[in-house]
N, C-alpha and C. Protein backbone atom coordinates (compact mmCIF):
# COMPACT_ATOMS: atom_id res chain seq x y z
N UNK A 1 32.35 41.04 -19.34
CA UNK A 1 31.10 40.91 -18.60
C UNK A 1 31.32 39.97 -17.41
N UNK A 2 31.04 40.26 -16.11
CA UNK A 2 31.05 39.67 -15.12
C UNK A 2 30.02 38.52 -15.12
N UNK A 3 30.50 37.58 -14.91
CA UNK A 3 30.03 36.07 -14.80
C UNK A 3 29.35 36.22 -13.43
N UNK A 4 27.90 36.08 -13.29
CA UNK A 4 26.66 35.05 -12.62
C UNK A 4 27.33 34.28 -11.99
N UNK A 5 26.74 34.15 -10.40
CA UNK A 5 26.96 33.02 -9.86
C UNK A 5 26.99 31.79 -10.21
N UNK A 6 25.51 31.21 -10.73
CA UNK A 6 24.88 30.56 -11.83
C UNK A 6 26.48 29.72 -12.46
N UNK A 7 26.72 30.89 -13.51
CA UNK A 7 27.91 30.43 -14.38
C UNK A 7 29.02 29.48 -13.43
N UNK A 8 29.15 30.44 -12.36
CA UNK A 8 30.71 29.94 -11.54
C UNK A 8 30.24 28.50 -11.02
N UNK A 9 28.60 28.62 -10.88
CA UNK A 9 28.45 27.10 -10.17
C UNK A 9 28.92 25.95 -11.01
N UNK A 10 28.27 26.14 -12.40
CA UNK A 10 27.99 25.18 -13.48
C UNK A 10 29.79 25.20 -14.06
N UNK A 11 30.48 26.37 -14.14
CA UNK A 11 31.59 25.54 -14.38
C UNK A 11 32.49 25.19 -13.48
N UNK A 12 32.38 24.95 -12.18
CA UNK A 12 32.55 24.23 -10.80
C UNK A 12 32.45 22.66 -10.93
N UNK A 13 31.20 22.64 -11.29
CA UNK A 13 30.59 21.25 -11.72
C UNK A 13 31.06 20.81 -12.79
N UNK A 14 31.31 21.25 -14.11
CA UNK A 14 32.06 20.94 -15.24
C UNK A 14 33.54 20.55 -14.53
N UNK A 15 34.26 21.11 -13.85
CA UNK A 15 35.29 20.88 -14.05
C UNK A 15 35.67 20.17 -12.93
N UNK A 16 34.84 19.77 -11.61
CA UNK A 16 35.19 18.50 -10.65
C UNK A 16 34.20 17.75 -10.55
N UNK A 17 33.06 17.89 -10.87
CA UNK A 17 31.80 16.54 -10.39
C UNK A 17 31.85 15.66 -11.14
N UNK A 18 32.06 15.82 -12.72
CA UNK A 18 31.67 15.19 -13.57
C UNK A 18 32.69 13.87 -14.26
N UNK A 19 32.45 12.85 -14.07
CA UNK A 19 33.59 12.02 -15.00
C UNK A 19 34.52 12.56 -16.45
N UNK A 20 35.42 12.12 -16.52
CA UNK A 20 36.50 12.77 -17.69
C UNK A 20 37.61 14.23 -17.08
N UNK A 21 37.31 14.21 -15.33
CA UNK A 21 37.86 15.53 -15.22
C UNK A 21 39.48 14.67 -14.52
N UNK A 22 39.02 13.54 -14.35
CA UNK A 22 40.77 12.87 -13.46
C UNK A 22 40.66 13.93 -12.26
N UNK A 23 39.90 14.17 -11.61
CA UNK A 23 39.56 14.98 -10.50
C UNK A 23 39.22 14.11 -8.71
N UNK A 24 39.01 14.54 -7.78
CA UNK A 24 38.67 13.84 -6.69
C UNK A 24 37.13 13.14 -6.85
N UNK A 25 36.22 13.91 -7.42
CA UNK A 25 34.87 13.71 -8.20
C UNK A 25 34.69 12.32 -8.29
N UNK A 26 35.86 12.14 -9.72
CA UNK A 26 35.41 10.87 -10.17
C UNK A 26 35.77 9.97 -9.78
N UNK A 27 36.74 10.04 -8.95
CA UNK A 27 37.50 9.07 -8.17
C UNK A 27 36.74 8.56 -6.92
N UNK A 28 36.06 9.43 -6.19
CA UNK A 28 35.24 8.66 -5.85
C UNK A 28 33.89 8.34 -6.08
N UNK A 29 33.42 8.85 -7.37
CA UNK A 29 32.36 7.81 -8.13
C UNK A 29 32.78 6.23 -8.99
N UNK A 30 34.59 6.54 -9.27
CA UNK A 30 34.98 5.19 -9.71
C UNK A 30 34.81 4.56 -8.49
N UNK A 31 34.79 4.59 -7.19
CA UNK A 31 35.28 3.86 -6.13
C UNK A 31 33.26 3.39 -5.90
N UNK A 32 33.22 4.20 -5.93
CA UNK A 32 31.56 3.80 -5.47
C UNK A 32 31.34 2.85 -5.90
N UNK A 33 31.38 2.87 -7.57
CA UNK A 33 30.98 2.00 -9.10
C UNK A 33 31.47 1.05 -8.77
N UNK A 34 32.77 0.18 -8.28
CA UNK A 34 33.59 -0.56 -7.71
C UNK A 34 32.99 -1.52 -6.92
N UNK A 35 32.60 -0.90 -5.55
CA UNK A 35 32.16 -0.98 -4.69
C UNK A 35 30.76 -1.65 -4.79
N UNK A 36 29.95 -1.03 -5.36
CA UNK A 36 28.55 -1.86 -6.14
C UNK A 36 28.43 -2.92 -6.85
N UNK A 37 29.37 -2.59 -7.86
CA UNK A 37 30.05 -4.18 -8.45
C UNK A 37 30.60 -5.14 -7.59
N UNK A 38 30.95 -5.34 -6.62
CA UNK A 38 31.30 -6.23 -6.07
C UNK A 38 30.34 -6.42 -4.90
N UNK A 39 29.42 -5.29 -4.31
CA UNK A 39 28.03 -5.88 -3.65
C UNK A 39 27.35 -6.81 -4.18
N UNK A 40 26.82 -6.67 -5.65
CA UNK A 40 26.23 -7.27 -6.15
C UNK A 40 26.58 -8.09 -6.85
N UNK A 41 27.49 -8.91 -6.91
CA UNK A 41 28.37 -9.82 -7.65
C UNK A 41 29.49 -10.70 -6.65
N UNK A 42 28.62 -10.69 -4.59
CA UNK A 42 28.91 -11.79 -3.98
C UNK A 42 27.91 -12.16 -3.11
N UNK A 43 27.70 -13.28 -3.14
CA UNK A 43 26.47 -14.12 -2.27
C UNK A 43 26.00 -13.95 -1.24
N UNK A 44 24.86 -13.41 -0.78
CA UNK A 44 24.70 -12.57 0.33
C UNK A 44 24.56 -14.02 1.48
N UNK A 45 25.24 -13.32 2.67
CA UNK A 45 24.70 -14.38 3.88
C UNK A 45 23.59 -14.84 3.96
N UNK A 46 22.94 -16.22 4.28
CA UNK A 46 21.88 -16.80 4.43
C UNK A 46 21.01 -16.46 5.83
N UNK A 47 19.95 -15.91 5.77
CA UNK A 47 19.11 -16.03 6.89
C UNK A 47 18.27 -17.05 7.41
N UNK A 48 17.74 -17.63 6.53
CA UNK A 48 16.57 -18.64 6.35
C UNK A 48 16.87 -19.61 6.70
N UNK A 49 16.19 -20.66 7.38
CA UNK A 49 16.61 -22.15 7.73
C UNK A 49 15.38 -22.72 7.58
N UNK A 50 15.43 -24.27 7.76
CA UNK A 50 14.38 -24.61 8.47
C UNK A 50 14.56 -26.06 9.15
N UNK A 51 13.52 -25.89 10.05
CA UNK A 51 13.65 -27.60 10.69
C UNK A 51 12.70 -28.57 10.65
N UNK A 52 12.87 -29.78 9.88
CA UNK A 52 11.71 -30.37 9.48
C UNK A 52 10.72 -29.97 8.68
N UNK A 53 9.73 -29.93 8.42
CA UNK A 53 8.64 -29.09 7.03
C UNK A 53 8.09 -28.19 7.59
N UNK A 54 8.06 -27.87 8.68
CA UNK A 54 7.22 -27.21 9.26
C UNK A 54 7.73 -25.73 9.76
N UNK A 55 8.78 -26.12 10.49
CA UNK A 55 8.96 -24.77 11.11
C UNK A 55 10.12 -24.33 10.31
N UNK A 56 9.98 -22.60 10.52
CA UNK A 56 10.85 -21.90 10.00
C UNK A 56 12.14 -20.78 10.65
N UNK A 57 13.08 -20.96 10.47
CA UNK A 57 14.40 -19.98 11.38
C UNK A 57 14.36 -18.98 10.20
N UNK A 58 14.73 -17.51 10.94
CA UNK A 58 15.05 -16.83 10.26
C UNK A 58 15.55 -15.37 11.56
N UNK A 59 16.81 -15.64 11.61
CA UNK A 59 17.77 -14.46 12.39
C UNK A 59 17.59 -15.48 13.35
N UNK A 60 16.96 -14.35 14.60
CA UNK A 60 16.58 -15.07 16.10
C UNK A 60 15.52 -15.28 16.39
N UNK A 61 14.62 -15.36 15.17
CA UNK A 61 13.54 -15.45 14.95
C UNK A 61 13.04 -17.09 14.66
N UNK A 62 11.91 -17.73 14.83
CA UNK A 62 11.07 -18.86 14.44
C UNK A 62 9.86 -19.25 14.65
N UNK A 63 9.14 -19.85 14.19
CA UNK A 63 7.64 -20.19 13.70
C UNK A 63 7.20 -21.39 12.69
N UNK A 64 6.19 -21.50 13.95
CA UNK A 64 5.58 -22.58 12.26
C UNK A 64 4.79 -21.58 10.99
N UNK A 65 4.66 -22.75 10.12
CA UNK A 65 3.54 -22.62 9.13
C UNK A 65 2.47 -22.47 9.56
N UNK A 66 1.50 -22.85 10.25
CA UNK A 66 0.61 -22.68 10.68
C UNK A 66 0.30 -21.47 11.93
N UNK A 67 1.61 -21.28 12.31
CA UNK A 67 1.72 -19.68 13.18
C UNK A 67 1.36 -18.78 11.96
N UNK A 68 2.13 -18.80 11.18
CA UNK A 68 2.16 -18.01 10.27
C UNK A 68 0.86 -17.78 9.26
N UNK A 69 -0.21 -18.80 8.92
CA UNK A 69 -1.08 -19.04 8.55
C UNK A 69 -2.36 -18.78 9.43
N UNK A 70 -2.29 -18.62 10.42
CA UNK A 70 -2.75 -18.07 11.28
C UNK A 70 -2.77 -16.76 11.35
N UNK A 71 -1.36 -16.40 11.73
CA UNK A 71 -1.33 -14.65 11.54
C UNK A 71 -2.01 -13.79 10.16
N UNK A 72 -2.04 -14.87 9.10
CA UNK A 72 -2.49 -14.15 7.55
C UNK A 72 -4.04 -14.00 8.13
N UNK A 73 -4.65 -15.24 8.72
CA UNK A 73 -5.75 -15.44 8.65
C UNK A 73 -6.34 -13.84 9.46
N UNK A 74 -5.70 -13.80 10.82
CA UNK A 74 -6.21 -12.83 11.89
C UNK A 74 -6.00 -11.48 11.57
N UNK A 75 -4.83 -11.36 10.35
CA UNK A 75 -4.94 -10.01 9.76
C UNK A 75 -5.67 -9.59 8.35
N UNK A 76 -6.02 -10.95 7.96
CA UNK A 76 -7.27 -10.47 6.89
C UNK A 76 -8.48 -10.44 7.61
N UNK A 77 -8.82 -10.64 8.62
CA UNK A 77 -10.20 -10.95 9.53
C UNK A 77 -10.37 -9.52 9.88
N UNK A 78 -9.42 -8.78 10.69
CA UNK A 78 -9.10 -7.92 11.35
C UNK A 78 -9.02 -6.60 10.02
N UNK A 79 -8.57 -6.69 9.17
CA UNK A 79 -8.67 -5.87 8.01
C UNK A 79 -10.38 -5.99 7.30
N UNK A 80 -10.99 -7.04 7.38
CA UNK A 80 -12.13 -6.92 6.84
C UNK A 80 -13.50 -6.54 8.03
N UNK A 81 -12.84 -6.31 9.25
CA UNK A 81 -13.72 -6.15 10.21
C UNK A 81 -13.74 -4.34 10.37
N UNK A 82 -12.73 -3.80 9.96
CA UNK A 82 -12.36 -2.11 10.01
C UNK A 82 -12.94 -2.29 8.61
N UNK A 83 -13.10 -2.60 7.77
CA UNK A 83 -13.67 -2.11 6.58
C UNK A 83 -14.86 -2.01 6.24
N UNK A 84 -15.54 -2.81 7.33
CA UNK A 84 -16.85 -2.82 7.45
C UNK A 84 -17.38 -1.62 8.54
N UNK A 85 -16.33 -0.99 9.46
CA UNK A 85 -16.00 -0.06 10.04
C UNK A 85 -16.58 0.74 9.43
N UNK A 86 -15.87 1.00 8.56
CA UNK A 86 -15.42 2.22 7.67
C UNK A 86 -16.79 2.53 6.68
N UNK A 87 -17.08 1.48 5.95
CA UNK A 87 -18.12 1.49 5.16
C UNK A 87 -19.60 1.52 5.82
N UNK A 88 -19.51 0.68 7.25
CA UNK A 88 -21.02 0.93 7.94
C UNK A 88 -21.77 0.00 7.49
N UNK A 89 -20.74 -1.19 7.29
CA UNK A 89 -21.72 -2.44 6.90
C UNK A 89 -22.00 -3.35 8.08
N UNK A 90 -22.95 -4.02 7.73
CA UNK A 90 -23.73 -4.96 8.63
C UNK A 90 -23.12 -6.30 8.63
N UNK A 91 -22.76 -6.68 9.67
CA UNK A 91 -21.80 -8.20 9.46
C UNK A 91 -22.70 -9.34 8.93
N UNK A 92 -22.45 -10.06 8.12
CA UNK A 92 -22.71 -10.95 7.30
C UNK A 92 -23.85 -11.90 8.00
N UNK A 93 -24.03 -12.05 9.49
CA UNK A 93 -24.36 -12.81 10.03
C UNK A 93 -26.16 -12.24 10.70
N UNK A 94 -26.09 -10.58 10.44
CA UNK A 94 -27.37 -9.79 10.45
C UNK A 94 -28.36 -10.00 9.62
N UNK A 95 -29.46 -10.38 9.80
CA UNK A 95 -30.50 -10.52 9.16
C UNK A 95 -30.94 -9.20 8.37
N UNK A 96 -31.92 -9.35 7.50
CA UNK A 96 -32.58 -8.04 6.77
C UNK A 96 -33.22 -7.51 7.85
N UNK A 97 -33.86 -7.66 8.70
CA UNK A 97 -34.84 -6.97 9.17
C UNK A 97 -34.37 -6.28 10.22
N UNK A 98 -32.96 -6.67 10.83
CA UNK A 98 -32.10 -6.03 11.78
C UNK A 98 -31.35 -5.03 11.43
N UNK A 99 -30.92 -5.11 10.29
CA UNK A 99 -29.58 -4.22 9.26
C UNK A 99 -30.51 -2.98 8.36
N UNK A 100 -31.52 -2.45 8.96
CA UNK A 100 -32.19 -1.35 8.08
C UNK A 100 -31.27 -0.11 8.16
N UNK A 101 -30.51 0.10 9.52
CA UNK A 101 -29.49 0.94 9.35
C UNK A 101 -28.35 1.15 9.19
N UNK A 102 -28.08 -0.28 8.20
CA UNK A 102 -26.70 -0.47 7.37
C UNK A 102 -26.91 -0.52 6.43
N UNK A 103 -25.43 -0.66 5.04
CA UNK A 103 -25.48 -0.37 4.05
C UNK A 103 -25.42 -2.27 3.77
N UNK A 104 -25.46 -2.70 2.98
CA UNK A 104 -25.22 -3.66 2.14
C UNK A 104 -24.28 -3.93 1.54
N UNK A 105 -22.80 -4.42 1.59
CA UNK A 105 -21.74 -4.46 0.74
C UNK A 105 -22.02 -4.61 -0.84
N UNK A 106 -21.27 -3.90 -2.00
CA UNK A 106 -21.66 -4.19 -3.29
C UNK A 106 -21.24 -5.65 -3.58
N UNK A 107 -21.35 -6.35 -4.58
CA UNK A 107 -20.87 -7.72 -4.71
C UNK A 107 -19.66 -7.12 -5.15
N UNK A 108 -17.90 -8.13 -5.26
CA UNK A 108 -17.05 -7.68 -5.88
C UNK A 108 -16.90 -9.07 -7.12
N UNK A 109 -16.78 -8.71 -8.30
CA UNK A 109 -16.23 -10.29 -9.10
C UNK A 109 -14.77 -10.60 -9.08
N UNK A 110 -15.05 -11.43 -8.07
CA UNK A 110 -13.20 -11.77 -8.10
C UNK A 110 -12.50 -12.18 -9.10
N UNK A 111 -13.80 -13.15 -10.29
CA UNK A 111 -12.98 -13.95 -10.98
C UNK A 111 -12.57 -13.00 -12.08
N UNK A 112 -13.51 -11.54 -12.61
CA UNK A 112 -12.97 -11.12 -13.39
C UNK A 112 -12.13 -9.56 -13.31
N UNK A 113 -11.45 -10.00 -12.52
CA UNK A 113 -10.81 -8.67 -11.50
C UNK A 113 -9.34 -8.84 -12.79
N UNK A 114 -8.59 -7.94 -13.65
CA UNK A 114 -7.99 -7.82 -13.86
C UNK A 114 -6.60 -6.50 -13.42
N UNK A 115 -5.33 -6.91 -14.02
CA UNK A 115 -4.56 -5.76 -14.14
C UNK A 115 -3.74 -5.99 -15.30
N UNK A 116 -3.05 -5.19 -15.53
CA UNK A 116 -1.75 -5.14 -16.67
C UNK A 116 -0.07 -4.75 -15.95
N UNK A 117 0.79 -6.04 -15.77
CA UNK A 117 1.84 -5.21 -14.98
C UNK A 117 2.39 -4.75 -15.90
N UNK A 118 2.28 -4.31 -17.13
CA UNK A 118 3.15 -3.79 -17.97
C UNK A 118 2.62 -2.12 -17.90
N UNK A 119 1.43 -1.78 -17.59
CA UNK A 119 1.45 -0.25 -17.13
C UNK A 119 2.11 0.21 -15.87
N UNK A 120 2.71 1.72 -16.33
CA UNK A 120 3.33 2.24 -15.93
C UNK A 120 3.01 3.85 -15.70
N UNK A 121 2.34 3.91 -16.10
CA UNK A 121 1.60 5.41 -16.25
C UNK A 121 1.38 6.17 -14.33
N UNK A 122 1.29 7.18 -14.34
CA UNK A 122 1.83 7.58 -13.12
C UNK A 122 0.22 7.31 -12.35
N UNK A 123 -0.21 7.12 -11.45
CA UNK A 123 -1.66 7.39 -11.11
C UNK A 123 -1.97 5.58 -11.26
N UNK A 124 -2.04 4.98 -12.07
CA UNK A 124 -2.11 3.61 -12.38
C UNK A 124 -2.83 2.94 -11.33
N UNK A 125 -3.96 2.35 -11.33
CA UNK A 125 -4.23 0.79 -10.17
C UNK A 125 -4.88 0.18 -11.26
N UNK A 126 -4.81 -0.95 -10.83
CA UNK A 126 -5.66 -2.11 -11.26
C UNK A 126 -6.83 -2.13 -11.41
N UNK A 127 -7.57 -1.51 -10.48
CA UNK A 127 -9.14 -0.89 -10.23
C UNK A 127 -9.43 -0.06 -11.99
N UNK A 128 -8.56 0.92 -12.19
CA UNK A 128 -8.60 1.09 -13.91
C UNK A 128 -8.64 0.44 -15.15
N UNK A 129 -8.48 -0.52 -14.96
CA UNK A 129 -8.48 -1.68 -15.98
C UNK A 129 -9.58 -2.08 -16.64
N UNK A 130 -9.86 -1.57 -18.21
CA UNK A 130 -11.20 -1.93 -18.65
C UNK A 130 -11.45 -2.80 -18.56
N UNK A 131 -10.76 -4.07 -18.31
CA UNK A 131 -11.96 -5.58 -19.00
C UNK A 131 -11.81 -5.65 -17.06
N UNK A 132 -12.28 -5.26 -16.10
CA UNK A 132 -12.40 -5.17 -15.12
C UNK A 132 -13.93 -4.92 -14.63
N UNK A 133 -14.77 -5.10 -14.48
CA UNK A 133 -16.21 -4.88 -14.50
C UNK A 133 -16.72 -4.47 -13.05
N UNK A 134 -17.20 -3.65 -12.54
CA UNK A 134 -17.94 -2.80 -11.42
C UNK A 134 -19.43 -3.08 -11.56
N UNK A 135 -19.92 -3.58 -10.80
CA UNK A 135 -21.15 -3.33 -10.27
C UNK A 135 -21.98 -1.85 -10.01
N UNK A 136 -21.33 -1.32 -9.47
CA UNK A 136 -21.33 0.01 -8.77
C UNK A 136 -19.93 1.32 -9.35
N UNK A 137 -20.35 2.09 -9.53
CA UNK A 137 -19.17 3.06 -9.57
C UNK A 137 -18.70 3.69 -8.08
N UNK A 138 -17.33 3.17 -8.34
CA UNK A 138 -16.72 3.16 -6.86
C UNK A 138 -16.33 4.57 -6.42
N UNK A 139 -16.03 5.66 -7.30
CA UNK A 139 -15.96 7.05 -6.65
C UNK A 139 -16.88 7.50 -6.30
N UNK A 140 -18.24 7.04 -6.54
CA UNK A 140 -19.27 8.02 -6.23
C UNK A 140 -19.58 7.06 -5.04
N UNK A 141 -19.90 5.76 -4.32
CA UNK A 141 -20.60 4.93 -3.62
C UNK A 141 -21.01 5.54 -2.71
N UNK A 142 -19.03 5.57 -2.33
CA UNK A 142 -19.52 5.80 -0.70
C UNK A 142 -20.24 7.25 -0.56
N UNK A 143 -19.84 8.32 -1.34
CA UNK A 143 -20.53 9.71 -0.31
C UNK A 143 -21.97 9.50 -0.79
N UNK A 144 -22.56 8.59 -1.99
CA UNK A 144 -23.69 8.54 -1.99
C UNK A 144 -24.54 7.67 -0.97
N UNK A 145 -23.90 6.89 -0.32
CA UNK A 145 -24.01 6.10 1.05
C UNK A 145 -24.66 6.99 2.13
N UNK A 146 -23.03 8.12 2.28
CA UNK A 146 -23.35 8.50 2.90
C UNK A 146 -24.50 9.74 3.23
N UNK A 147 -24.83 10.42 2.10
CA UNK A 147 -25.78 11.02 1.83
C UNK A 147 -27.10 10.38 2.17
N UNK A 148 -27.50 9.28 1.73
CA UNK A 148 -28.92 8.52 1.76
C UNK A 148 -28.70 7.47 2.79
N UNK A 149 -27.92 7.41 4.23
CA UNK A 149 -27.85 6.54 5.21
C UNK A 149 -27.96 7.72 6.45
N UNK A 150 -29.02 7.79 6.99
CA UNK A 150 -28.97 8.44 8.45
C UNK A 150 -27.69 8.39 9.36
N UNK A 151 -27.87 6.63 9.78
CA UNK A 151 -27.12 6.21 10.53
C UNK A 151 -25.84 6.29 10.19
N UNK A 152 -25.23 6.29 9.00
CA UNK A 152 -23.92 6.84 8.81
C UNK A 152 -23.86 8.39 8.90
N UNK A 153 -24.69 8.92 8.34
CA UNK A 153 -24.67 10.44 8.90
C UNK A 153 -24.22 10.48 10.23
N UNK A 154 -24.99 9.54 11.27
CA UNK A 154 -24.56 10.03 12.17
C UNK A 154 -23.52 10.24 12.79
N UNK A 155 -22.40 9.46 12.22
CA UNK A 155 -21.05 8.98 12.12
C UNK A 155 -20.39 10.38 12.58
N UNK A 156 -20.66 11.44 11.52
CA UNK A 156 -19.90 12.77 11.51
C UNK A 156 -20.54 14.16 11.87
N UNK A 157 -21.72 13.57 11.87
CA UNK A 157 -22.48 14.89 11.96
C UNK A 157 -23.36 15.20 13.36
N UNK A 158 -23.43 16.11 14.38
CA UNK A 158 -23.84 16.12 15.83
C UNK A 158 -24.65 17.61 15.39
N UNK A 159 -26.13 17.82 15.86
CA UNK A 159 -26.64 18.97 16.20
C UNK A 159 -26.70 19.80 14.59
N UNK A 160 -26.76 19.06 13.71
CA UNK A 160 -26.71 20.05 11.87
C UNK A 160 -25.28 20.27 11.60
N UNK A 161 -24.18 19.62 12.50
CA UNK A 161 -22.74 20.09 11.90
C UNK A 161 -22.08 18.87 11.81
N UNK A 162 -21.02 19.07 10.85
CA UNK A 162 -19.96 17.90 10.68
C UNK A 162 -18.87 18.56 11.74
N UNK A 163 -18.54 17.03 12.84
CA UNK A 163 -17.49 17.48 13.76
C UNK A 163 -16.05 16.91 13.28
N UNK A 164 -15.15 17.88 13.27
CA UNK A 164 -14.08 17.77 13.03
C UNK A 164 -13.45 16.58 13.10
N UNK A 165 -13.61 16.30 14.69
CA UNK A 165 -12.70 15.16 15.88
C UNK A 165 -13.77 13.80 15.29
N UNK A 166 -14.67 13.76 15.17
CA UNK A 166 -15.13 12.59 14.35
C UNK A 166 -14.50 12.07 13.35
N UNK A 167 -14.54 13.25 12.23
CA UNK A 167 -14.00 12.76 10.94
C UNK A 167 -12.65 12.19 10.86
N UNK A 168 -11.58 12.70 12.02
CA UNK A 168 -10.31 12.59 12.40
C UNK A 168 -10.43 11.15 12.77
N UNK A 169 -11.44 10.81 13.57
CA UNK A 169 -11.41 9.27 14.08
C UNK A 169 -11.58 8.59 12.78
N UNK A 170 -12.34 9.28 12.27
CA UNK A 170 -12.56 7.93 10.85
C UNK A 170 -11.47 7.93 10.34
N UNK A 171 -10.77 8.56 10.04
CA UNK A 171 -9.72 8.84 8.84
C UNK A 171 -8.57 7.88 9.58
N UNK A 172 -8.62 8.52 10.80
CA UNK A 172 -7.47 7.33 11.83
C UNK A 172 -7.79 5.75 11.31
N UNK A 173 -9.05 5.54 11.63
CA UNK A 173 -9.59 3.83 10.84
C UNK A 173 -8.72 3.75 9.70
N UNK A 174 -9.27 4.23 8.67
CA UNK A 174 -8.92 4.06 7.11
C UNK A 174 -7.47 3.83 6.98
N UNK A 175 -6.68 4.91 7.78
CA UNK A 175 -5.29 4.30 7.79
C UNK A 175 -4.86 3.18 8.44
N UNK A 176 -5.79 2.83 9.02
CA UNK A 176 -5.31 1.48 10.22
C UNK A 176 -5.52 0.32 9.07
N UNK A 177 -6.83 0.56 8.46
CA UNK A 177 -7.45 -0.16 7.29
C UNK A 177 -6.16 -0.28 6.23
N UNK A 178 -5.87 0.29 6.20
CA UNK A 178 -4.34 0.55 4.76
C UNK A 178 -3.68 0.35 4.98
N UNK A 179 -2.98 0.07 6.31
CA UNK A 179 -1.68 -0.48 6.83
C UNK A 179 -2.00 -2.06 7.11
N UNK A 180 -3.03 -2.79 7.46
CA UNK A 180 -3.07 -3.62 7.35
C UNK A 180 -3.33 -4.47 5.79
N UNK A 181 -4.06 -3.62 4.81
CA UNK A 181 -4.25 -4.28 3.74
C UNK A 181 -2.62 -3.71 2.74
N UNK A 182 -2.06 -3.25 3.21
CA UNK A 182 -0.32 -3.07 2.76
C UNK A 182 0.36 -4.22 2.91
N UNK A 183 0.24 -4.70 4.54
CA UNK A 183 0.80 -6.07 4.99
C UNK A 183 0.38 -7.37 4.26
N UNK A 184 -1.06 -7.16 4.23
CA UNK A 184 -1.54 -8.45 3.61
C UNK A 184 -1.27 -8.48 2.46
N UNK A 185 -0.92 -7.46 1.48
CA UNK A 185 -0.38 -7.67 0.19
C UNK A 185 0.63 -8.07 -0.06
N UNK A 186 1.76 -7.68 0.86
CA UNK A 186 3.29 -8.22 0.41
C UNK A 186 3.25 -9.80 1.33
N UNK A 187 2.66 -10.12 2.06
CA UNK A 187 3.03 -11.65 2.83
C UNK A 187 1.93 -12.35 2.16
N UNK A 188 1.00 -11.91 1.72
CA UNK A 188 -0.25 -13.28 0.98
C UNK A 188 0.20 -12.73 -0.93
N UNK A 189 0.92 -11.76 -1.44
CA UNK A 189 0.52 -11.57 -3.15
C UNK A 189 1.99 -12.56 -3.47
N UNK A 190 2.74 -13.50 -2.75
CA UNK A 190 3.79 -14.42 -3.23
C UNK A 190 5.16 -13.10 -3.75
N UNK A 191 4.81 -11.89 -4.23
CA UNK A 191 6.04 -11.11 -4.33
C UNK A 191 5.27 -9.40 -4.00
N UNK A 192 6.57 -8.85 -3.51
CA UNK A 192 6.37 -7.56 -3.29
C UNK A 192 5.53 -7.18 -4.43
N UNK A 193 4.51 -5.75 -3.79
CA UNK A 193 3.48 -5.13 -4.69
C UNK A 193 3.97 -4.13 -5.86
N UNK A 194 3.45 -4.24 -6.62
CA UNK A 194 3.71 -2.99 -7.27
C UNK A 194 3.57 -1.60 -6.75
N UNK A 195 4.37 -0.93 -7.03
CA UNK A 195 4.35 0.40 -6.69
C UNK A 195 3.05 1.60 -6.62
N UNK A 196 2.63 1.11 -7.73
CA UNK A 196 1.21 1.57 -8.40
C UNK A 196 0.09 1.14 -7.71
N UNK A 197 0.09 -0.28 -6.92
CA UNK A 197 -1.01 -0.65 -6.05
C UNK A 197 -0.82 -0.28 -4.51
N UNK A 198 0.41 -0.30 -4.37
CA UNK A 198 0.84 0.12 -2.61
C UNK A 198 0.67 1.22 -2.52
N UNK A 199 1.18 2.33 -3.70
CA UNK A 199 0.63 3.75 -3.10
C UNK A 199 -0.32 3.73 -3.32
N UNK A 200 -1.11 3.52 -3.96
CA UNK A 200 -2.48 3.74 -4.35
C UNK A 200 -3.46 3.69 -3.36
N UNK A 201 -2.92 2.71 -2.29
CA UNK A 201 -3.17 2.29 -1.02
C UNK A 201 -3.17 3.18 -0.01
């Protein structure tokens, strides 16, 4: 019986890809293996310096602490100013009687905001976390927002239709919104994010 391509591939692969063949294969997967072992088993060059308490070297790069504390500040400002964008809230500083055609931010409880880094489950945020408590149910808010807010209606909708090139602008926000709250996670959370919260993002 004539042997399937299939077949000729798989014993192709049996007999040079695979370790145990003393083939070119493994020789250079021993060399790789080698090669890794000794990446990771010598002291990588130093970037980091600093001069005095304050300022910091790093490449050809430098800054103070307070540059830098600064920059956290102007990109959480700047991230919470598109989010209010986005949501159609009334800046903090609007009275009731001015803000009838904004929404009201929900309260968030910071203090009892939990996660578990030991989940791993595919889909995963923190936002899932039972002993985590909501005010509001957060999948439904916003389109119920937007349903019972005119003035956000008006956001997308011209003449009884939703316009395309609108919705495109919003959506442009939201990512501007997510790229900045990406940044602010890995330079203000003390270590890179979890995987599960950055995409989620």
């Amino acid at each position: 019986m004539q042997k399937v391509f299939h077949n000729h591939v798989q014993q192709m692969v049996r007999s040079f890809m695979i370790r145990g063949t003393h083939g070119p294969m493994q020789t250079l997967l021993d060399w790789r293996t080698y090669g890794l072992k000794v990446y990771y088993n010598t002291t990588a060059l130093g970037h980091v310096g600093w001069i005095g308490d304050d300022k910091l070297l790093y490449k050809d790069m430098y800054f103070t602490m307070g540059v830098f504390h600064g920059f956290v500040h102007g990109l959480v400002g700047s991230a919470r100013e598109l989010l209010r964008e986005i949501l159609y809230i009334s800046p903090p500083t609007t009275t009731k009687a001015t803000s009838t055609s904004t929404m009201d931010f929900p309260p968030i409880l910071w203090s009892v905001l939990y996660n578990n880094p030991t989940q791993g489950k595919k889909g995963w945020c923190f936002l899932q976390d039972t002993r985590t408590r909501w005010l509001v149910k957060g999948k439904q808010w916003l389109i119920q927002q937007l349903r019972s807010e005119p003035a956000m209606q008006h956001q997308f909708i011209r003449r009884g239709q939703v316009q395309a090139q609108l919705v495109a602008q919003y959506l442009t926000r939201v990512a501007r919104f997510k790229e900045k709250l990406a940044v602010a996670i890995h330079i203000t959370g003390g270590q890179p994010a979890r995987a599960p919260e950055l995409l989620s993002i």
